[in-house]
PDB file of N, CA and C in Angstrom:
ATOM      1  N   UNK A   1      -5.303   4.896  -7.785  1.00  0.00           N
ATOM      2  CA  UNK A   1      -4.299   4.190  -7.041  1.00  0.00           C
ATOM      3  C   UNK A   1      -4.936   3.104  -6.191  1.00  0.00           C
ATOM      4  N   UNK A   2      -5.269   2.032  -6.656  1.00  0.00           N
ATOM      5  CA  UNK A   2      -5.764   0.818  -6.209  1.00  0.00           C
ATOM      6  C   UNK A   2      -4.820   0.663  -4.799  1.00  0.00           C
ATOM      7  N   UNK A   3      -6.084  -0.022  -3.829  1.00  0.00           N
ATOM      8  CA  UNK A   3      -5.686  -0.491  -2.542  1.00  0.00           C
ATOM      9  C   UNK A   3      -6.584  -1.169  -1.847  1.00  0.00           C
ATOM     10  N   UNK A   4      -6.018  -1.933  -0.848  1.00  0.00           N
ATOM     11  CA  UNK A   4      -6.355  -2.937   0.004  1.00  0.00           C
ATOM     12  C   UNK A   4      -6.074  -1.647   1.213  1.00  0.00           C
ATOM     13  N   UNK A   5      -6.877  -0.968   1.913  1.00  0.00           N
ATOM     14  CA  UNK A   5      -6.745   0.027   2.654  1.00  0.00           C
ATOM     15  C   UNK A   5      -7.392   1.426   2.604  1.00  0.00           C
ATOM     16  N   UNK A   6      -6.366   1.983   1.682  1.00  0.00           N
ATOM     17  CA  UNK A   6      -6.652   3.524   1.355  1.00  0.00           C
ATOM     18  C   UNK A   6      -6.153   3.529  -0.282  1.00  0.00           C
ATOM     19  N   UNK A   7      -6.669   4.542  -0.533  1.00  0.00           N
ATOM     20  CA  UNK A   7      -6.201   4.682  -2.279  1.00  0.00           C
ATOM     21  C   UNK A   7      -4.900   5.598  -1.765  1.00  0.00           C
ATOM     22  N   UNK A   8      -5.405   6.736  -1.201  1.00  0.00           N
ATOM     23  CA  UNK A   8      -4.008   7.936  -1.010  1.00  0.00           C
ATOM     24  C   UNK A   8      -4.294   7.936   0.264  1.00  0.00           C
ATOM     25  N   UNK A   9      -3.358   8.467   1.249  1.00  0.00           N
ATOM     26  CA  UNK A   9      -3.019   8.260   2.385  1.00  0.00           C
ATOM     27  C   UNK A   9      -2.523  10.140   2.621  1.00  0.00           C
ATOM     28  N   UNK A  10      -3.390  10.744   2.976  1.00  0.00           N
ATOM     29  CA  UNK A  10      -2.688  12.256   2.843  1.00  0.00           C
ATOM     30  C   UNK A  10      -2.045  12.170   4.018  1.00  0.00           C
ATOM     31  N   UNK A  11      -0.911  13.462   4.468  1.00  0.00           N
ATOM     32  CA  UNK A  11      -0.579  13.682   5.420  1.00  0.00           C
ATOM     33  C   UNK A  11      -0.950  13.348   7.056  1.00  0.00           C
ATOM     34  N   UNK A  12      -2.575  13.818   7.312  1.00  0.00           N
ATOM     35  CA  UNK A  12      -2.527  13.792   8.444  1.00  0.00           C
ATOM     36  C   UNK A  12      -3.585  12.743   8.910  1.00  0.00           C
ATOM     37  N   UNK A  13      -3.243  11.765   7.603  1.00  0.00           N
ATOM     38  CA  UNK A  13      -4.189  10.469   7.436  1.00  0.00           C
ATOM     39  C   UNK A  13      -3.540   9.245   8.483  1.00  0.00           C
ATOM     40  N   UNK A  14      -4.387   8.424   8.716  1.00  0.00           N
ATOM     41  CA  UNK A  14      -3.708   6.707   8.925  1.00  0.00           C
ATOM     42  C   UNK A  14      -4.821   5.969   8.600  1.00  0.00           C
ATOM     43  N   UNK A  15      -4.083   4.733   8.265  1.00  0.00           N
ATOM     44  CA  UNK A  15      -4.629   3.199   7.728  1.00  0.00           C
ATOM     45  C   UNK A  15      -3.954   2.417   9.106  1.00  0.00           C
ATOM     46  N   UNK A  16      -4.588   2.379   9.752  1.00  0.00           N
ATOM     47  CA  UNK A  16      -3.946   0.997  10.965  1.00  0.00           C
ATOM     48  C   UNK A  16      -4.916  -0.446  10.548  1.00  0.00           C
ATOM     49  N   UNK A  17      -3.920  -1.571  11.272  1.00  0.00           N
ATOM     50  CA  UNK A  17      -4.588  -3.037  11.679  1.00  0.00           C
ATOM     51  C   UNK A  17      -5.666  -2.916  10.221  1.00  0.00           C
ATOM     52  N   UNK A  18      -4.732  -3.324   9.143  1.00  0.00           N
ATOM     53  CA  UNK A  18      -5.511  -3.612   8.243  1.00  0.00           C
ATOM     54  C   UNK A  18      -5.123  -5.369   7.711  1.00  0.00           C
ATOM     55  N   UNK A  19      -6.022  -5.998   7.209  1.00  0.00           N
ATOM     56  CA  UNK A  19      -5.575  -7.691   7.195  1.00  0.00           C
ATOM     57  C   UNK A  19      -6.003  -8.204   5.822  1.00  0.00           C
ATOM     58  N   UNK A  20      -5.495  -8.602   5.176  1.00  0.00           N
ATOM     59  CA  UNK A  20      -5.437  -9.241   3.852  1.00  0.00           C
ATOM     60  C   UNK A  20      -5.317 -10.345   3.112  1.00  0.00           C
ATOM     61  N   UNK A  21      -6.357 -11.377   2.914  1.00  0.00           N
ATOM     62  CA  UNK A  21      -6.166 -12.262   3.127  1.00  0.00           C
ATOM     63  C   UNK A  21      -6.486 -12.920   1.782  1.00  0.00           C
ATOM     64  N   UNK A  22      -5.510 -13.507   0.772  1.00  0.00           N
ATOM     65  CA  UNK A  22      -5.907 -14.426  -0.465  1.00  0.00           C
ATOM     66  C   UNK A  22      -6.619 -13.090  -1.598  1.00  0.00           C
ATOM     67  N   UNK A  23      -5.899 -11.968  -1.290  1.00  0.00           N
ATOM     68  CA  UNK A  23      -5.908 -10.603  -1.758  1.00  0.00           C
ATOM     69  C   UNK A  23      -4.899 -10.556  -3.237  1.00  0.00           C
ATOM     70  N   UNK A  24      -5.218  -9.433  -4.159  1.00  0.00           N
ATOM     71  CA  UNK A  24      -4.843  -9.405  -5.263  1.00  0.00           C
ATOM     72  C   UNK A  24      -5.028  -7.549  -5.827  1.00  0.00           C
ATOM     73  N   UNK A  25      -3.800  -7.097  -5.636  1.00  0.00           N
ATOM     74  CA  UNK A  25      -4.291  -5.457  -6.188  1.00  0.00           C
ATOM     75  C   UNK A  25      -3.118  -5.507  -7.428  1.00  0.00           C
ATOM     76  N   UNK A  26      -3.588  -5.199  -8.241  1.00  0.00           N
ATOM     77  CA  UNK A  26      -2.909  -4.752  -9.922  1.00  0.00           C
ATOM     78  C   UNK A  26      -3.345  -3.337 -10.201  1.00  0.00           C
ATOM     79  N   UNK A  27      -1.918  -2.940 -10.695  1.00  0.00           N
ATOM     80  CA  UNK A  27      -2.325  -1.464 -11.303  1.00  0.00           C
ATOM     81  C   UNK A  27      -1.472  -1.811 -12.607  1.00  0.00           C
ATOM     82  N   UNK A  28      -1.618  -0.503 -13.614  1.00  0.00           N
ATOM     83  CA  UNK A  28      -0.385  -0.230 -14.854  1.00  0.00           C
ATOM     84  C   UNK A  28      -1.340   1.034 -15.045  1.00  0.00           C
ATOM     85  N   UNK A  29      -0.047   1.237 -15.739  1.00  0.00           N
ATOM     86  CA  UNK A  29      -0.210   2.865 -16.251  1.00  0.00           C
ATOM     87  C   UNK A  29       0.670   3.873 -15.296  1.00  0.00           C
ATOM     88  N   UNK A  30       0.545   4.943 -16.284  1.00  0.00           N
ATOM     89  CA  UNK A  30       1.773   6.509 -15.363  1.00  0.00           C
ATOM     90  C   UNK A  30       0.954   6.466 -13.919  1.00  0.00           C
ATOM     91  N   UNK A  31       2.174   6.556 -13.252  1.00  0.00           N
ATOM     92  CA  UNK A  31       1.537   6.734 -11.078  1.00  0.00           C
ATOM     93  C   UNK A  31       0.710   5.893 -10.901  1.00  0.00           C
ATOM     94  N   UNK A  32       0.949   5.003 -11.276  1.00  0.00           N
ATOM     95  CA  UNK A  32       0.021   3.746 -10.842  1.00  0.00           C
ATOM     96  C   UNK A  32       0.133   2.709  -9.332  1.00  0.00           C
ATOM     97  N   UNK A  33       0.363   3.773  -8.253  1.00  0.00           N
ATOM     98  CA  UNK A  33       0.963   2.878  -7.631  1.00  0.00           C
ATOM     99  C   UNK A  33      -0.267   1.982  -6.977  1.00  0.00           C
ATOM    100  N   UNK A  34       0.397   1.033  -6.199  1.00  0.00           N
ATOM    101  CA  UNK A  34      -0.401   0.024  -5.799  1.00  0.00           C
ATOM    102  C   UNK A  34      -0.252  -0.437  -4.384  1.00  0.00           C
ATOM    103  N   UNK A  35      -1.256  -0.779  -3.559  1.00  0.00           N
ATOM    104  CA  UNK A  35      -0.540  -1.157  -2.355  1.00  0.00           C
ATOM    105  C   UNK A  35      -1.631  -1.918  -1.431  1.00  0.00           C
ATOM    106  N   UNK A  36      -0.919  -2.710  -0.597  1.00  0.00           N
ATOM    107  CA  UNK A  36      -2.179  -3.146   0.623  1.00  0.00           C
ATOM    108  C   UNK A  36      -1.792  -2.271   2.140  1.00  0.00           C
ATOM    109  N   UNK A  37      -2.695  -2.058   1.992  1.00  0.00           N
ATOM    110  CA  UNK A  37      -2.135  -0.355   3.297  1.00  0.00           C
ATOM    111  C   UNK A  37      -2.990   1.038   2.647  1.00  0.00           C
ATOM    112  N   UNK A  38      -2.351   1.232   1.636  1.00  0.00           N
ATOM    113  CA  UNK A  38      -1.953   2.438   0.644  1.00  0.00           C
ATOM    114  C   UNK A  38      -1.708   2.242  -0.581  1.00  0.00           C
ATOM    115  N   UNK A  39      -2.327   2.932  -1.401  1.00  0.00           N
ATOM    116  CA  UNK A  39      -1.594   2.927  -2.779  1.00  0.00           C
ATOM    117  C   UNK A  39      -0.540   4.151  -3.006  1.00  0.00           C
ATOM    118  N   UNK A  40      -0.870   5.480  -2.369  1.00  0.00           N
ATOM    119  CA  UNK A  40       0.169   6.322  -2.214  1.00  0.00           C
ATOM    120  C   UNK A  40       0.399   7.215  -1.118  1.00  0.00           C
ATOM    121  N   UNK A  41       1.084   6.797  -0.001  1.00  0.00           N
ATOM    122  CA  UNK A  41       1.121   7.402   1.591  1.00  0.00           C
ATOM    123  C   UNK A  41       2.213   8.448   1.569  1.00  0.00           C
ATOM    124  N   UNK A  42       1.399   9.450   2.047  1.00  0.00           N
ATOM    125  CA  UNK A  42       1.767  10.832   2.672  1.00  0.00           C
ATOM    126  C   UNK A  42       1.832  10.567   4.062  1.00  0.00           C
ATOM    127  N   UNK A  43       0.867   9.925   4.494  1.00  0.00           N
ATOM    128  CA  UNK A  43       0.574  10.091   6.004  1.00  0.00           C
ATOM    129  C   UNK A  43       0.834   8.720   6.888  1.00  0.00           C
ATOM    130  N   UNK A  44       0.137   7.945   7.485  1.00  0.00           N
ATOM    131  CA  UNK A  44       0.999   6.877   7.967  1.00  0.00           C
ATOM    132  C   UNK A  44       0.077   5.370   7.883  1.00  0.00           C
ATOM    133  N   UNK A  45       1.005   4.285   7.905  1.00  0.00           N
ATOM    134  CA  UNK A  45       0.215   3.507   7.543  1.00  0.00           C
ATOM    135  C   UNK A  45       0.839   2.352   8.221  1.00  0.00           C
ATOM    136  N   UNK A  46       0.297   1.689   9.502  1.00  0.00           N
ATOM    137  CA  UNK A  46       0.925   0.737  10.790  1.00  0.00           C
ATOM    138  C   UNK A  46       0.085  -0.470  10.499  1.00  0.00           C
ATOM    139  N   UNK A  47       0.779  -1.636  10.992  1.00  0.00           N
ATOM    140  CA  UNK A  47       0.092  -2.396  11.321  1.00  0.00           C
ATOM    141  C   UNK A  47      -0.912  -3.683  10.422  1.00  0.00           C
ATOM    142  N   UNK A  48       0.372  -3.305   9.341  1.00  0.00           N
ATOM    143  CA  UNK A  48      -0.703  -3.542   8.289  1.00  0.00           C
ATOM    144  C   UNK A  48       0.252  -5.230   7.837  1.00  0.00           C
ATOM    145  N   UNK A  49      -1.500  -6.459   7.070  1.00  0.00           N
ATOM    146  CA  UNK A  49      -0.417  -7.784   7.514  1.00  0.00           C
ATOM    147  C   UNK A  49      -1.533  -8.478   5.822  1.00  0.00           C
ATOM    148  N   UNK A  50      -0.190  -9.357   5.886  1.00  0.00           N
ATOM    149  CA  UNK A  50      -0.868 -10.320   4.306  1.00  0.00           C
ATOM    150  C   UNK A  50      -0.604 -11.214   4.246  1.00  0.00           C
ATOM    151  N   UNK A  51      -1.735 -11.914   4.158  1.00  0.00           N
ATOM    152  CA  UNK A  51      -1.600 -13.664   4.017  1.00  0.00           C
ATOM    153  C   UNK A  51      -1.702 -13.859   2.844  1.00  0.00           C
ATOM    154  N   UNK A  52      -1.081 -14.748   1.483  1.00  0.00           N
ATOM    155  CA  UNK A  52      -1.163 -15.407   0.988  1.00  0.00           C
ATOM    156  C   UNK A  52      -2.010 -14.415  -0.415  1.00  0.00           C
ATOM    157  N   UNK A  53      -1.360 -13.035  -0.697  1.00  0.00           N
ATOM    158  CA  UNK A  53      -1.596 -11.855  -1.187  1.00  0.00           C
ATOM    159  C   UNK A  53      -0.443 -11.352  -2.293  1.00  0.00           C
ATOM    160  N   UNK A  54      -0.993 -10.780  -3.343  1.00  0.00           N
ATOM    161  CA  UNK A  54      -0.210 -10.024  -3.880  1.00  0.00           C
ATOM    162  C   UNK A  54      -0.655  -8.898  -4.592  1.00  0.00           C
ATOM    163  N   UNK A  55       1.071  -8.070  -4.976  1.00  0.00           N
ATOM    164  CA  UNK A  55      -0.011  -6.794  -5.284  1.00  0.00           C
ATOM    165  C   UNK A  55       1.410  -6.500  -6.692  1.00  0.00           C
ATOM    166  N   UNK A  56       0.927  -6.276  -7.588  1.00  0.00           N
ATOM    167  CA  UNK A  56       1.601  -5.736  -8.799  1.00  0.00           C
ATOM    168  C   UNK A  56       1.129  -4.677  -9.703  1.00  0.00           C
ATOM    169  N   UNK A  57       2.398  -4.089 -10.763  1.00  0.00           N
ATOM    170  CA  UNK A  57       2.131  -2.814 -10.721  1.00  0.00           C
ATOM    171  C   UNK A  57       2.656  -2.629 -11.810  1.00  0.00           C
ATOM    172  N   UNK A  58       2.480  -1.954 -13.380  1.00  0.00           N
ATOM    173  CA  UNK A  58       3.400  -1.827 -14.023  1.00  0.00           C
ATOM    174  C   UNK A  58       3.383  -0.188 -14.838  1.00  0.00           C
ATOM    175  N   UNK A  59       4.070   0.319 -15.784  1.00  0.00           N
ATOM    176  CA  UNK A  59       3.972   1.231 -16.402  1.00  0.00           C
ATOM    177  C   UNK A  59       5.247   2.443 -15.934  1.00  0.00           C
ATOM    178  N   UNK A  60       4.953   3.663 -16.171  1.00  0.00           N
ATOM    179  CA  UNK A  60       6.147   4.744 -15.673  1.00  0.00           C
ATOM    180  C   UNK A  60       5.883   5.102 -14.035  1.00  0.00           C
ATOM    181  N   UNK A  61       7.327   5.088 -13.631  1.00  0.00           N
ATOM    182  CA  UNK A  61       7.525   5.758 -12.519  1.00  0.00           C
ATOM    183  C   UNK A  61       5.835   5.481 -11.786  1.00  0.00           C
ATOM    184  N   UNK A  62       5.717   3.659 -10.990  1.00  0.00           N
ATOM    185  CA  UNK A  62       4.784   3.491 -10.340  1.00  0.00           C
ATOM    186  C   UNK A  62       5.663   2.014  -9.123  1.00  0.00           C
ATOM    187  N   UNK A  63       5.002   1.963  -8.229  1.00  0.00           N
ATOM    188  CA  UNK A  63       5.608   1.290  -7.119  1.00  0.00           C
ATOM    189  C   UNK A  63       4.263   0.692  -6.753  1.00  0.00           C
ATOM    190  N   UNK A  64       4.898  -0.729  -6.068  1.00  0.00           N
ATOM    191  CA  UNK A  64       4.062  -1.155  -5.589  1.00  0.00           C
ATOM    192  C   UNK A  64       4.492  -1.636  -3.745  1.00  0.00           C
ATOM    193  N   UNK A  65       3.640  -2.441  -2.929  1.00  0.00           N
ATOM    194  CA  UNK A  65       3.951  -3.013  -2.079  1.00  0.00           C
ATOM    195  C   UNK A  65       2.994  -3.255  -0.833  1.00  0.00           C
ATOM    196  N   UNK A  66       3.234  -3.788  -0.217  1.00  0.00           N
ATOM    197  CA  UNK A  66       2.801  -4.078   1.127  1.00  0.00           C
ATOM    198  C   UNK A  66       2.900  -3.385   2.662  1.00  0.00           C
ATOM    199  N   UNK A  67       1.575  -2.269   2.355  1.00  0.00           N
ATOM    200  CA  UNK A  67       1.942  -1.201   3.590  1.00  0.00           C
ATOM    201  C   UNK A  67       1.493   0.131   3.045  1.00  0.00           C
ATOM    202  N   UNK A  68       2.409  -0.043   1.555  1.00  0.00           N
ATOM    203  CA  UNK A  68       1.692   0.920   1.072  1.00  0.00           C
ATOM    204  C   UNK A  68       2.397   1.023  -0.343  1.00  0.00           C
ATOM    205  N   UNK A  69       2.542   1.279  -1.285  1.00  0.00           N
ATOM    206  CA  UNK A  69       3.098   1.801  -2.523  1.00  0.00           C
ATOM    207  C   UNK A  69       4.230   2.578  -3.423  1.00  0.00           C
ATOM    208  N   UNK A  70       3.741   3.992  -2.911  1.00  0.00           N
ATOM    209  CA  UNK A  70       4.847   4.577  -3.227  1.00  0.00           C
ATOM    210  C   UNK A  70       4.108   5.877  -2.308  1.00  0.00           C
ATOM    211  N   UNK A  71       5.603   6.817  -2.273  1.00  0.00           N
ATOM    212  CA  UNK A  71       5.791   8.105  -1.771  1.00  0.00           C
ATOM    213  C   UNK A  71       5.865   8.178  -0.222  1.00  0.00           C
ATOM    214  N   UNK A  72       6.567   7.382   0.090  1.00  0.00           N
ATOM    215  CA  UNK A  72       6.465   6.965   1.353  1.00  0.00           C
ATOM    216  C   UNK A  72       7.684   8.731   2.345  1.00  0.00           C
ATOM    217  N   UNK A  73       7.146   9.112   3.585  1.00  0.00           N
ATOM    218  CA  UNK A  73       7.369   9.889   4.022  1.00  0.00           C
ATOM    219  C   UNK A  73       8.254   9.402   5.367  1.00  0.00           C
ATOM    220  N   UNK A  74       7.900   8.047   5.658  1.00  0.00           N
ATOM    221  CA  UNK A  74       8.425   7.576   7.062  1.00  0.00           C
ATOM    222  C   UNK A  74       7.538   5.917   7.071  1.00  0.00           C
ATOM    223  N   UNK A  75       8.437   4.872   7.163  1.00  0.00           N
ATOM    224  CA  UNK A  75       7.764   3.868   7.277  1.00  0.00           C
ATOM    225  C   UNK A  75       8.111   3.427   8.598  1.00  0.00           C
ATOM    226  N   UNK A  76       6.526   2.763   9.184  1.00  0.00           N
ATOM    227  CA  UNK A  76       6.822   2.237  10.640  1.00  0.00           C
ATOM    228  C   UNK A  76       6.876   0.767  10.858  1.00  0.00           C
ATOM    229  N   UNK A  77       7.872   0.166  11.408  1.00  0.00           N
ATOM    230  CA  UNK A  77       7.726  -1.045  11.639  1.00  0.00           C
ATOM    231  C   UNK A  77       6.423  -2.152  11.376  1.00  0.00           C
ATOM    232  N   UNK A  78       6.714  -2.706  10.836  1.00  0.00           N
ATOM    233  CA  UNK A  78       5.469  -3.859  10.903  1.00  0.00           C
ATOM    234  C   UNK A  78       5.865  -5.736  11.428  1.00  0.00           C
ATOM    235  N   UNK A  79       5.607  -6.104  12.368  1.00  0.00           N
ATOM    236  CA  UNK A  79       6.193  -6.893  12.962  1.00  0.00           C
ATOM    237  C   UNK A  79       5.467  -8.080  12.275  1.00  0.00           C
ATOM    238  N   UNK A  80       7.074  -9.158  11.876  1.00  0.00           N
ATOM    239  CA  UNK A  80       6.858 -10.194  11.008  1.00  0.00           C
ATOM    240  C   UNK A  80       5.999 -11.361  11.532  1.00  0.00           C
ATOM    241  N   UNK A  81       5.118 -12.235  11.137  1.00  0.00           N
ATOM    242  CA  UNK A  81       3.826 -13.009  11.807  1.00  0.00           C
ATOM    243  C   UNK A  81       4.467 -14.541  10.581  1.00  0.00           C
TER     244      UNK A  81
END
């Protein structure tokens, strides 16, 4: 689970003040998720910011995004810049 951060993000994990800049994460394939933050958060993931970044993802049941990916438990604000 490719990331700009953490690959997995367990429960009683965090990824804070992470920064991304002219960044590029690709996944494919089954659970492939992808993320700048996280590629798959259990636990929490704040603070997290992207300049001029992207992140894509393809195959079965896989997510991508900014912060974190997929399996998200509780997402916290991230204030727009």
């Amino acid at each position: 689970m490719p990331a700009s951060g953490g690959g997995i993000v367990w429960d009683e994990g965090t990824v804070a003040n992470t920064m991304a800049v002219n960044s590029r994460v690709e996944t494919s394939g089954e659970n492939a998720h992808a993320g700048i933050g996280g590629g798959s958060v259990f636990g929490t993931v704040a603070n997290t910011t992207a300049v001029n970044s992207k992140v894509e993802t393809s195959g079965e049941n896989v997510h991508a995004g900014i912060g974190g990916g997929g399996s998200f438990l509780e997402r916290l604000p991230t204030p727009r810049q």
